[in-house]
C-alpha atoms as a PDB file:
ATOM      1  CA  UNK A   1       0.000   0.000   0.000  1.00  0.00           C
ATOM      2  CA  UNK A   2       1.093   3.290  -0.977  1.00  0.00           C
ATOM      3  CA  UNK A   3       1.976   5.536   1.809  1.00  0.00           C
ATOM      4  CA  UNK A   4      -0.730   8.500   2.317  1.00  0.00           C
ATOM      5  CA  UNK A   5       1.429  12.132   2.086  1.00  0.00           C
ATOM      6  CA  UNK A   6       0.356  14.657   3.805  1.00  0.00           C
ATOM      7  CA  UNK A   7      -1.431  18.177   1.687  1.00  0.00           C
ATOM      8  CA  UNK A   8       1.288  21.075   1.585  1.00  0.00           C
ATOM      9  CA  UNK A   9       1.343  24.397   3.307  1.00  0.00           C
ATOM     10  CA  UNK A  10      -2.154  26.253   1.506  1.00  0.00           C
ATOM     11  CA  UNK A  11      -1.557  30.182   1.488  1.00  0.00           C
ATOM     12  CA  UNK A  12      -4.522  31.509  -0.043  1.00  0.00           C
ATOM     13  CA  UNK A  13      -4.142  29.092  -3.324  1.00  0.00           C
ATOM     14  CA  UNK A  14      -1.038  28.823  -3.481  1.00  0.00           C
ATOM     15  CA  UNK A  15       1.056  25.431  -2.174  1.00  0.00           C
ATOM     16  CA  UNK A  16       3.992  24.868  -0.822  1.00  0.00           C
ATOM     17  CA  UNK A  17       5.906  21.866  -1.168  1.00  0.00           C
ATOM     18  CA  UNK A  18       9.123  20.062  -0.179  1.00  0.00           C
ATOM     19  CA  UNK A  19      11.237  17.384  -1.459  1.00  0.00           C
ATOM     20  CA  UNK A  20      12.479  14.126   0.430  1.00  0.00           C
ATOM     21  CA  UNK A  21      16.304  14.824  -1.639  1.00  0.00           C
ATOM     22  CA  UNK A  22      17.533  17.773  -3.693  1.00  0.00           C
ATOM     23  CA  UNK A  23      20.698  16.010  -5.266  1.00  0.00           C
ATOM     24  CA  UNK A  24      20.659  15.113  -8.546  1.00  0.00           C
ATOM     25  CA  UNK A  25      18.408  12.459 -10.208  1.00  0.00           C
ATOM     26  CA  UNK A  26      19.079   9.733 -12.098  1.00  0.00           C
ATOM     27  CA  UNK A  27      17.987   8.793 -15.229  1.00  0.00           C
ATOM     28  CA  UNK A  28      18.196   6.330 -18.492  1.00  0.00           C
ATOM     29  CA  UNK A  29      17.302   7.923 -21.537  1.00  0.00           C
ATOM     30  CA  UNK A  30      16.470   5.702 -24.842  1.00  0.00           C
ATOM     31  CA  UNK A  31      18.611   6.473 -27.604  1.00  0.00           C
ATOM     32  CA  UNK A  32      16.880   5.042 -30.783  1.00  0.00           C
ATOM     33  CA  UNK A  33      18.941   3.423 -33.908  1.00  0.00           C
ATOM     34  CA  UNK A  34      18.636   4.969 -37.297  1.00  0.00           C
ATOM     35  CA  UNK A  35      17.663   2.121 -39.700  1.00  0.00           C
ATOM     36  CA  UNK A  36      17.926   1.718 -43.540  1.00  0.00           C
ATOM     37  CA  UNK A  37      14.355   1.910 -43.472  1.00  0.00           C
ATOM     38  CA  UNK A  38      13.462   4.793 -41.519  1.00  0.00           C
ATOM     39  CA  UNK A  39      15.972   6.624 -43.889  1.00  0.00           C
ATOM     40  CA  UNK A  40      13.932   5.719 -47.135  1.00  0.00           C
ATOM     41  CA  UNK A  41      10.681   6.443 -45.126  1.00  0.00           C
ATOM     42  CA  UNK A  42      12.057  10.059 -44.330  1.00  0.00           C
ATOM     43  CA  UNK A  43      13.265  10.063 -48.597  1.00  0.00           C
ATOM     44  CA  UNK A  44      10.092   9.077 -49.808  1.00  0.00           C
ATOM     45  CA  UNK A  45       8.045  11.478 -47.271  1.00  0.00           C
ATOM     46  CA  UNK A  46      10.669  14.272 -48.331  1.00  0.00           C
ATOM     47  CA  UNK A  47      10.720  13.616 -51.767  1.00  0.00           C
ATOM     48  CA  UNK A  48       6.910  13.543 -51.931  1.00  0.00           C
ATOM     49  CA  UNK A  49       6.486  17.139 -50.407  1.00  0.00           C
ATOM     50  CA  UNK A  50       8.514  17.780 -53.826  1.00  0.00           C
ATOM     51  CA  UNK A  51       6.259  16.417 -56.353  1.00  0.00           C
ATOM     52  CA  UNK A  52       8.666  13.518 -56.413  1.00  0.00           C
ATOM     53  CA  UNK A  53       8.915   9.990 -55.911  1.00  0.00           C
ATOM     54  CA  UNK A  54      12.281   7.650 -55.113  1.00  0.00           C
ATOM     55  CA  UNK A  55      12.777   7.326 -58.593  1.00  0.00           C
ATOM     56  CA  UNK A  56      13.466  10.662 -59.210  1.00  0.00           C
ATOM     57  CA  UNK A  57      16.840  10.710 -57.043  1.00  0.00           C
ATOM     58  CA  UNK A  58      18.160   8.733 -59.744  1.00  0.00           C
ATOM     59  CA  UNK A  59      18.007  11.995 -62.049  1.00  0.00           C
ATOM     60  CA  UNK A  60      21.008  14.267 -61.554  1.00  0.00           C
ATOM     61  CA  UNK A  61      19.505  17.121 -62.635  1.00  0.00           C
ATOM     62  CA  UNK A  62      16.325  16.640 -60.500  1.00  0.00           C
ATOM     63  CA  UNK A  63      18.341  16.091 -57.514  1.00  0.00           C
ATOM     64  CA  UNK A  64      20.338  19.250 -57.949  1.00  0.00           C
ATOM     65  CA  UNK A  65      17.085  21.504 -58.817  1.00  0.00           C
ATOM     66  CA  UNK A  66      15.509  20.220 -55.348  1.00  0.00           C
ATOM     67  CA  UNK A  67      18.386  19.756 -53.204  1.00  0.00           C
ATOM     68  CA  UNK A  68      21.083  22.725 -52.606  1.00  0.00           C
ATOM     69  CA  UNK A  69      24.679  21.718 -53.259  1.00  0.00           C
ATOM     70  CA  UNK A  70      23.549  18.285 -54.160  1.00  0.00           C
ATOM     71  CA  UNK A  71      23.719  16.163 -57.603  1.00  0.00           C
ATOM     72  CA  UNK A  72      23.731  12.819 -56.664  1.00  0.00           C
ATOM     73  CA  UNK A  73      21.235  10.257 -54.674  1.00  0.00           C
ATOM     74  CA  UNK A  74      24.126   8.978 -52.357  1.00  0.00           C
ATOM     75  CA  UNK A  75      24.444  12.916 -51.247  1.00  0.00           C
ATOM     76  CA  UNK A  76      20.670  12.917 -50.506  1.00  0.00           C
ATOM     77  CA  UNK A  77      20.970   9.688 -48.747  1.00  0.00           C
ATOM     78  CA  UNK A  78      24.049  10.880 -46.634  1.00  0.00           C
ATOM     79  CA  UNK A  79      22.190  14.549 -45.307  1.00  0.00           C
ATOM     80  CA  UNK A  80      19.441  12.193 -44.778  1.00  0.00           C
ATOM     81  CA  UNK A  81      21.169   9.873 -42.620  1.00  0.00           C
ATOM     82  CA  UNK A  82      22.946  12.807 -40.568  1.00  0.00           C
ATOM     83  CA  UNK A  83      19.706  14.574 -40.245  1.00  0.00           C
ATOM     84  CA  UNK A  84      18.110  11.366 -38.873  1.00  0.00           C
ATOM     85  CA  UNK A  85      21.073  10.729 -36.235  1.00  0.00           C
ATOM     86  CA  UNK A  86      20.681  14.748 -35.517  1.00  0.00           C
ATOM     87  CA  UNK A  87      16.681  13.611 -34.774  1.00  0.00           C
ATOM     88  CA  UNK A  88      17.881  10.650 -32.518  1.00  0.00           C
ATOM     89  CA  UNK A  89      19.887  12.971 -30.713  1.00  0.00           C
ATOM     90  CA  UNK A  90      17.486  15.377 -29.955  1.00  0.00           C
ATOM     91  CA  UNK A  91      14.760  12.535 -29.148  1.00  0.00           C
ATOM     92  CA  UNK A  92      16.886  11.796 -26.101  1.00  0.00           C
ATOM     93  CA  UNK A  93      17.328  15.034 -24.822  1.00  0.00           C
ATOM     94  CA  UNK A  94      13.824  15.397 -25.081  1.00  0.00           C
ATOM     95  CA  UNK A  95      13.696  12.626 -23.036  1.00  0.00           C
ATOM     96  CA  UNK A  96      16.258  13.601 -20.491  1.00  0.00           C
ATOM     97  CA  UNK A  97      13.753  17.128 -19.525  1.00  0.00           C
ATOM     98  CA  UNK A  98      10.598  14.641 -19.230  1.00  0.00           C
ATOM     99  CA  UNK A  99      12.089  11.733 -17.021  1.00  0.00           C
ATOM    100  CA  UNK A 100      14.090  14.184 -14.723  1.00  0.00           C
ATOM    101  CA  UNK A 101      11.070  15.910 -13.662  1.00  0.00           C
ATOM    102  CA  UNK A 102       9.314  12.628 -13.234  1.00  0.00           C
ATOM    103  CA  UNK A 103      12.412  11.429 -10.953  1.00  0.00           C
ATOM    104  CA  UNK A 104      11.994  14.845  -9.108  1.00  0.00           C
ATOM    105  CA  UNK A 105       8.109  14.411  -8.254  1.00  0.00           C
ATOM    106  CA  UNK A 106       9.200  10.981  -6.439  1.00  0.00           C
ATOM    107  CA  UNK A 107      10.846  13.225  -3.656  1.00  0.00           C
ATOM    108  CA  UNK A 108       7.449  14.972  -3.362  1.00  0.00           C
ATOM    109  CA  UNK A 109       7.124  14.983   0.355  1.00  0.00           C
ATOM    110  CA  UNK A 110       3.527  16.169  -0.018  1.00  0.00           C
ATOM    111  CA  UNK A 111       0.134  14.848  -2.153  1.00  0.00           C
ATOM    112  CA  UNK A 112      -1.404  17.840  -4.633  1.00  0.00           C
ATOM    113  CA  UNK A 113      -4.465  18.874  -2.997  1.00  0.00           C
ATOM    114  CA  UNK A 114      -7.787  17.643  -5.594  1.00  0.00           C
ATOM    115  CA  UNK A 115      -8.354  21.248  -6.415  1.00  0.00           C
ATOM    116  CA  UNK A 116      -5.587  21.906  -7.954  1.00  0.00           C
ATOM    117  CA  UNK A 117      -5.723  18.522  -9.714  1.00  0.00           C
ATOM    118  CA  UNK A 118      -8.899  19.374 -11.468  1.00  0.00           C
ATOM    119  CA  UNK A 119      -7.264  22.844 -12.340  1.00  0.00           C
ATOM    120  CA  UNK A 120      -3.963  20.555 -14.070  1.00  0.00           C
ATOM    121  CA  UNK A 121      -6.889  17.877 -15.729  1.00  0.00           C
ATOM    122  CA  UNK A 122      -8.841  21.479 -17.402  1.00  0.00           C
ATOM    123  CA  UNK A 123      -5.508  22.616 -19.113  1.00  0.00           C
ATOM    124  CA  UNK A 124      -4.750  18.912 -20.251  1.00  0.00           C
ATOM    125  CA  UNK A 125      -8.488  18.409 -21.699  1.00  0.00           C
ATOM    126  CA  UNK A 126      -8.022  22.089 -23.434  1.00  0.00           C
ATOM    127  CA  UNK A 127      -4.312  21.178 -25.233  1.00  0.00           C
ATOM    128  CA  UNK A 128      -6.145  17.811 -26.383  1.00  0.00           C
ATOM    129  CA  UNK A 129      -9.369  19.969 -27.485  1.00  0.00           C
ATOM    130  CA  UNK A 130      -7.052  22.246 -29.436  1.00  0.00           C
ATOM    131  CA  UNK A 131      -5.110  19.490 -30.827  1.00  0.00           C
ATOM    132  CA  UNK A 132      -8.016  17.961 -32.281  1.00  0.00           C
ATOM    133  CA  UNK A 133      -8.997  20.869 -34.068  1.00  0.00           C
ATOM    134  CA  UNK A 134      -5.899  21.323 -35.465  1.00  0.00           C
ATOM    135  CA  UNK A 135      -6.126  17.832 -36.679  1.00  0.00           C
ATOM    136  CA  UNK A 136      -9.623  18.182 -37.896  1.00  0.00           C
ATOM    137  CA  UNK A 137     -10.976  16.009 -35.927  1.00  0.00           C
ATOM    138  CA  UNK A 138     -13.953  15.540 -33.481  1.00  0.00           C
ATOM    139  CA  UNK A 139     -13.484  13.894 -30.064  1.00  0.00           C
ATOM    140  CA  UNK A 140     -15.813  10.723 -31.532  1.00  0.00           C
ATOM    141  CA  UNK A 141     -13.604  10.566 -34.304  1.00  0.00           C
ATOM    142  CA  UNK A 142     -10.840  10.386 -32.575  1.00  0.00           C
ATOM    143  CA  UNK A 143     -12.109   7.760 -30.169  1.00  0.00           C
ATOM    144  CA  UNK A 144     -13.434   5.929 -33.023  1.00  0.00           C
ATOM    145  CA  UNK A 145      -9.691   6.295 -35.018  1.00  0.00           C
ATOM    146  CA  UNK A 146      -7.838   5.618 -32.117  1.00  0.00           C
ATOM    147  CA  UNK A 147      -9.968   2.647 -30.608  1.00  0.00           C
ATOM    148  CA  UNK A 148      -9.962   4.613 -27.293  1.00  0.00           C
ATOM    149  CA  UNK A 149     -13.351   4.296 -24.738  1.00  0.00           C
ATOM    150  CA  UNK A 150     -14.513   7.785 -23.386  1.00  0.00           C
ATOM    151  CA  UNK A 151     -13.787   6.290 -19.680  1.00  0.00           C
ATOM    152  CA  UNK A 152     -10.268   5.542 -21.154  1.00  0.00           C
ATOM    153  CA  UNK A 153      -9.711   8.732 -22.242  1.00  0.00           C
ATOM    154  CA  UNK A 154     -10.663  10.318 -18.529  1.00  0.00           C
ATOM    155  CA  UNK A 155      -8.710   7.946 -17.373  1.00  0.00           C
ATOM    156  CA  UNK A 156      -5.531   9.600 -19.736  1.00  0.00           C
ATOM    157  CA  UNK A 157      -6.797  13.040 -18.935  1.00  0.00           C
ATOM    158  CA  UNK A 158      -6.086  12.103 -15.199  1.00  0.00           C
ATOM    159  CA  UNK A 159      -3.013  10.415 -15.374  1.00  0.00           C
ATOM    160  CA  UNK A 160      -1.726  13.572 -17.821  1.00  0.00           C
ATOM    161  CA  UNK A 161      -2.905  16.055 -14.939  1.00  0.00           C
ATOM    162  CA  UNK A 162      -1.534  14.279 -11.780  1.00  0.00           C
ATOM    163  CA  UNK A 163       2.264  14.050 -13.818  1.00  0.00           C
ATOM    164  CA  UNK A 164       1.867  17.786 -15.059  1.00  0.00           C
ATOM    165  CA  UNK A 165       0.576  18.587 -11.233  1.00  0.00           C
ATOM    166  CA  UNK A 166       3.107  16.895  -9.028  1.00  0.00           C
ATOM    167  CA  UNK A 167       5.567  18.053 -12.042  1.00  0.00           C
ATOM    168  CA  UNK A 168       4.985  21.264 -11.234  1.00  0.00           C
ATOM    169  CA  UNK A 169       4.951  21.011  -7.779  1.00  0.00           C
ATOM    170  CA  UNK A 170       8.448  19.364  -7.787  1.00  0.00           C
ATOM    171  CA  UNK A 171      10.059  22.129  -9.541  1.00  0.00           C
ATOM    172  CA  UNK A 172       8.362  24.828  -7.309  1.00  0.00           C
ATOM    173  CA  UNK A 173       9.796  23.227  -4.456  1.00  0.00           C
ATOM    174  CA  UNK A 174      13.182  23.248  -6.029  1.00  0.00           C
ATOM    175  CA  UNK A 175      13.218  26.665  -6.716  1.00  0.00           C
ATOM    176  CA  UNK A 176      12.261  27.235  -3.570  1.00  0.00           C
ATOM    177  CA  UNK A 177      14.865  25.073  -1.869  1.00  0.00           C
ATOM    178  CA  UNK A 178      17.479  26.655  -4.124  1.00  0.00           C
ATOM    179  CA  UNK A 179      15.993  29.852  -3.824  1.00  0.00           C
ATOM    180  CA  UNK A 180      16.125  30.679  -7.837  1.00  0.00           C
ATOM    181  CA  UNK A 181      14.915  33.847  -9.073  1.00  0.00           C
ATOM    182  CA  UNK A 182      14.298  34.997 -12.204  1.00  0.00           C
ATOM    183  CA  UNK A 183      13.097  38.664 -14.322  1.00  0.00           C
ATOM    184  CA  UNK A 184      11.212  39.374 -17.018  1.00  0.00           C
ATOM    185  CA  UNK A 185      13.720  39.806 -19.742  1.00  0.00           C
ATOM    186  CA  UNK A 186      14.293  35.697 -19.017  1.00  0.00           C
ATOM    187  CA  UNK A 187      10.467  35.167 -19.627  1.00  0.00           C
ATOM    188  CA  UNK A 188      10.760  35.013 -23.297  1.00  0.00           C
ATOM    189  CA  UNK A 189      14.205  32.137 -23.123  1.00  0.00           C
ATOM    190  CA  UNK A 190      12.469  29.953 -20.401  1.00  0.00           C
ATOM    191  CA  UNK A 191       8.866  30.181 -21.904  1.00  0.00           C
ATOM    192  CA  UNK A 192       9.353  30.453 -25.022  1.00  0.00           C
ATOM    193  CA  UNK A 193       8.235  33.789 -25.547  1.00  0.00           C
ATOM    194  CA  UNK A 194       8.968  35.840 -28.783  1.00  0.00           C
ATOM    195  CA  UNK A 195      11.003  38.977 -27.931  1.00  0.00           C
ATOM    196  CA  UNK A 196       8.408  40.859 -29.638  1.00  0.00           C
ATOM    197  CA  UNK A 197       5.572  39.547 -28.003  1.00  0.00           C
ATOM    198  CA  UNK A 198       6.872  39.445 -23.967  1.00  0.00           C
ATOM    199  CA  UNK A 199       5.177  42.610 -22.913  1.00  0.00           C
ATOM    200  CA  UNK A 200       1.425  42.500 -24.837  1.00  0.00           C
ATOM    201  CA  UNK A 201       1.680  38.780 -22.767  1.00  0.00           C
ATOM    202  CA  UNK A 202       2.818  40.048 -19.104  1.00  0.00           C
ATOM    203  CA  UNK A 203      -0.017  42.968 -19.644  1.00  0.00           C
ATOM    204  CA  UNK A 204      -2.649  40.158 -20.716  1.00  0.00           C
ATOM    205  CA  UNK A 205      -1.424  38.040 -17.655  1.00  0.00           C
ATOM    206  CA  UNK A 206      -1.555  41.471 -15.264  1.00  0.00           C
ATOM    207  CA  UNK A 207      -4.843  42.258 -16.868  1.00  0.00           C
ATOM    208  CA  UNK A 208      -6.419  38.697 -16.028  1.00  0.00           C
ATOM    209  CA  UNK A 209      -4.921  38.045 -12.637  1.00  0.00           C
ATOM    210  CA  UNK A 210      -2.341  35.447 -13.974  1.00  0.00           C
ATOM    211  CA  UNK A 211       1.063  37.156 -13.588  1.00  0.00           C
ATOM    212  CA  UNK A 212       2.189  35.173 -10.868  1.00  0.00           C
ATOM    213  CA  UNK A 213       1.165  31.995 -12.254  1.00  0.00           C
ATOM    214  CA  UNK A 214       3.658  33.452 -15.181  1.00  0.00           C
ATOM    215  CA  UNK A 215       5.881  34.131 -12.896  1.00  0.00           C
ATOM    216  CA  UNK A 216       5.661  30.789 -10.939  1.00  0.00           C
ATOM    217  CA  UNK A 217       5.633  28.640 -14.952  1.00  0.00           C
ATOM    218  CA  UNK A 218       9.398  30.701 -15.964  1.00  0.00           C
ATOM    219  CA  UNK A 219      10.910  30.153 -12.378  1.00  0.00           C
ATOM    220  CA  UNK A 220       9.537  26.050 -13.297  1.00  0.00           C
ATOM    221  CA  UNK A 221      11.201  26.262 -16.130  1.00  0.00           C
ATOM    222  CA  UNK A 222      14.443  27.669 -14.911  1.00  0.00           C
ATOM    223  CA  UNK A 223      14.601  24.795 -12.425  1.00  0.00           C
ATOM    224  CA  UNK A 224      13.667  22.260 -14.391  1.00  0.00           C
ATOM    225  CA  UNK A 225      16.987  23.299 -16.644  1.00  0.00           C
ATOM    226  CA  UNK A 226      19.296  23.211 -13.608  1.00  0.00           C
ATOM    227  CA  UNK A 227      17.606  19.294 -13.101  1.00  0.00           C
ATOM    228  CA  UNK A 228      18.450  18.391 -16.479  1.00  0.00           C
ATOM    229  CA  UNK A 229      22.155  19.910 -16.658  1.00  0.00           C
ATOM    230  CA  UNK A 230      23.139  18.358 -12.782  1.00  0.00           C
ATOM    231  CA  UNK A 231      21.353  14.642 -13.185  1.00  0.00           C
ATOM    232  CA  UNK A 232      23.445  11.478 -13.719  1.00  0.00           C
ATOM    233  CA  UNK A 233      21.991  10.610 -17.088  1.00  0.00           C
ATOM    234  CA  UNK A 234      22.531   7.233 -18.741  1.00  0.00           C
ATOM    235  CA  UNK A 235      22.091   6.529 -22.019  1.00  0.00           C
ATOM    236  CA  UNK A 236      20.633   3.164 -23.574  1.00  0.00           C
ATOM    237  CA  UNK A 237      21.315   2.879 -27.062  1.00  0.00           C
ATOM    238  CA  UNK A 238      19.087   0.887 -29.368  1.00  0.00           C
ATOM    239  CA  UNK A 239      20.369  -2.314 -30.941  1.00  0.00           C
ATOM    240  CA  UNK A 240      19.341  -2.673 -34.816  1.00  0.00           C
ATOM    241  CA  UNK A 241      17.857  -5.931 -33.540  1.00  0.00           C
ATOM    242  CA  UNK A 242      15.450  -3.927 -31.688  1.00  0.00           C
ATOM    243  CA  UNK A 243      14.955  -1.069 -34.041  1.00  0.00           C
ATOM    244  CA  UNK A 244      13.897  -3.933 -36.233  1.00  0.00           C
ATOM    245  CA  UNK A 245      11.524  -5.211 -34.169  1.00  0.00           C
ATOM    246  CA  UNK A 246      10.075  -1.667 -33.169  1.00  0.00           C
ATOM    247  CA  UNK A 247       9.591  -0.978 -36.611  1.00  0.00           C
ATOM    248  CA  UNK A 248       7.606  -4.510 -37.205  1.00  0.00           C
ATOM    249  CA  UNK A 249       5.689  -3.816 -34.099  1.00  0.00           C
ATOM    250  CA  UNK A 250       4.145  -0.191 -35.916  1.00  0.00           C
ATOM    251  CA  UNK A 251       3.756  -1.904 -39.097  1.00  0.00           C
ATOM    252  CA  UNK A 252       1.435  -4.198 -37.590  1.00  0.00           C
ATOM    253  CA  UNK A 253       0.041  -2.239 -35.457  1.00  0.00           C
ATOM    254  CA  UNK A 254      -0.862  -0.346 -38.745  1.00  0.00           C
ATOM    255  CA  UNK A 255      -1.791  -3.446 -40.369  1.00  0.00           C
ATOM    256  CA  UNK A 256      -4.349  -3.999 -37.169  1.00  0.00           C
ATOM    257  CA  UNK A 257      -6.038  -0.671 -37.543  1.00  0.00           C
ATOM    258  CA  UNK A 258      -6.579  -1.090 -41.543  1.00  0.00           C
ATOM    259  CA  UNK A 259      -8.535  -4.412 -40.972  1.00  0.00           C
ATOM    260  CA  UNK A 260     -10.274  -2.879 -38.299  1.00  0.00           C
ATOM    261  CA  UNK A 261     -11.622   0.374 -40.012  1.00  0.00           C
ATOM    262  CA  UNK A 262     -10.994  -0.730 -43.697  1.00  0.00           C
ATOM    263  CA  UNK A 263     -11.736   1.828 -46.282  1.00  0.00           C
ATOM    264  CA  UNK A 264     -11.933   5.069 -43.904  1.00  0.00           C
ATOM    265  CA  UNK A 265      -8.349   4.117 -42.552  1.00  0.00           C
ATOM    266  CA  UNK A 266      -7.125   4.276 -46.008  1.00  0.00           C
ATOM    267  CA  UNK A 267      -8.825   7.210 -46.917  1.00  0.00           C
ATOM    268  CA  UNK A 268      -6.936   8.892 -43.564  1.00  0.00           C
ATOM    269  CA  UNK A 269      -4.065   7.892 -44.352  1.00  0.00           C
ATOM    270  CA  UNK A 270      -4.437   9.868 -48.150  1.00  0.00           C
ATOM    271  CA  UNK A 271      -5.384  12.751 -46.469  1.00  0.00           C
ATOM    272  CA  UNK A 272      -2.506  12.694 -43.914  1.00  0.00           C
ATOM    273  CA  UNK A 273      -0.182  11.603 -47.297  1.00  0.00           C
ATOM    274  CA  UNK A 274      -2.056  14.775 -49.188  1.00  0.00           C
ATOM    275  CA  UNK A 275      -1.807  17.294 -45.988  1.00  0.00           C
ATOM    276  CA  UNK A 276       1.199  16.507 -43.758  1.00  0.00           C
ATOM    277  CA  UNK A 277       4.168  15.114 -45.779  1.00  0.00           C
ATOM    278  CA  UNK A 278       6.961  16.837 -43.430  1.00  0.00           C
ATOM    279  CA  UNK A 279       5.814  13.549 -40.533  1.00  0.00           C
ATOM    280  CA  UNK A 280       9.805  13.170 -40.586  1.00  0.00           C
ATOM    281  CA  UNK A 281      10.706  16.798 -40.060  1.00  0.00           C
ATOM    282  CA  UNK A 282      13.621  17.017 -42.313  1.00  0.00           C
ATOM    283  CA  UNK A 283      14.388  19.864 -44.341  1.00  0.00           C
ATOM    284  CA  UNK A 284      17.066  19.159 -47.439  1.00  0.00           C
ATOM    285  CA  UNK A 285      16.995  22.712 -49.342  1.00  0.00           C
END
């Protein structure tokens, strides 16, 4: 049985936490092998966007009108290989920010209180709702596409918002331990902010009460960057054995979802082929 913590410090709303350990975490991050054939996958996606097909890298001429400082396939092939290692690379970093902060919420000495729970499940239900649109999609088609029961996807909602929650928390409580400050001017490098665009957003946050929370999300941020560069990081490098039998696993998996949904799974996948050909997020010229 899990061991009941105890709810933080409440001032007003705002919590205060502490952690069990501040020393660095420790973490193993997946590094994932580049196979032959995710590089023609990325070609063929890449060479599609172009009006292209395979055959084309064949042609000199149409490989140096498409492809700056390039006239030959085995060029193309090469950037595409580097650009797919560069991907790999990047894939575990990404990694490295997500699992630290999930090491970090372990020390949570304290439980997030429900409210603030529901608060966390809101934003994730929001992000999915405007992820959908962007997708064109409704929420029954996407249940429908993805095989997922609505009392599933609660269940996901509230899994998402306890991880972003305690996530939060975690970092707060670092800051606070480490006593981390930050300004404005650092708002737009630790959020993500354009330049351009950092004061109309800290007026809309003063206008709508939200500053601190602002506030609160870029000192977050800050921590969680201090995390990432102190933790004891491990990395597990992907055999082609098991990129292999990743690789097998989606193509069945794909395989699975055509017999299930037939025609309308092919006629997804044309309009995914027709509107979103950069899946592999390469760019040759």
């Amino acid at each position: 049985m899990p061991i009941e913590k105890p709810l933080p410090l409440m001032v007003g709303n705002k919590a205060f936490y502490t952690l069990t350990s501040y020393g660095p975490v420790d973490i193993t991050v997946d590094v994932p092998f580049t196979t032959d054939e995710d590089i023609e996958y990325g070609l063929q996606m890449t060479v599609a966007d172009m009006g292209g097909t395979l055959d084309d890298l064949d042609n000199p001429d149409w490989v140096a009108e498409h492809f700056d400082g390039m006239t030959s396939k085995e060029q193309v092939v090469d950037e595409m290989r580097k650009q797919m290692a560069g991907m790999a690379a990047q894939i575990a970093e990404n990694q490295k920010v997500v699992k630290c902060v999930e090491e970090l919420s372990k020390r949570l000495a304290q439980s997030v209180p429900p409210q603030h729970l529901e608060q966390a499940k809101q934003a994730v239900k929001m992000r999915f709702a405007q992820q959908l649109e962007n997708d064109g999609l409704t929420p029954e088609q996407f249940l429908m596409r993805s095989g997922t029961t609505p009392t599933q996807l609660e269940a996901m909602f509230d899994r998402q918002a306890r991880q972003m929650a305690e996530g939060d928390a975690a970092l707060s409580a670092y800051a606070h331990e480490r006593k981390l400050k930050v300004d404005e001017q650092e708002y737009s490098r630790l959020l993500g902010i354009p330049a351009a665009e950092l004061q109309n957003v800290i007026s809309q946050a003063c206008a709508a009460g939200q500053y601190d929370g602002l506030h609160e999300a870029a000192l977050q941020a800050k921590a969680g960057q201090i995390v990432v560069a102190e933790c004891n990081c491990t990395y597990n490098h992907e055999t082609e054995e098991q990129a292999h039998a990743r690789i097998a696993k989606y193509h069945q998996m794909e395989q699975m979802f055509a017999e299930r949904f037939g025609d309308d799974a092919e006629a997804d996948s044309e309009v995914e082929a027709d509107g979103d050909n950069d899946k592999t997020g390469f760019k040759l010229v």
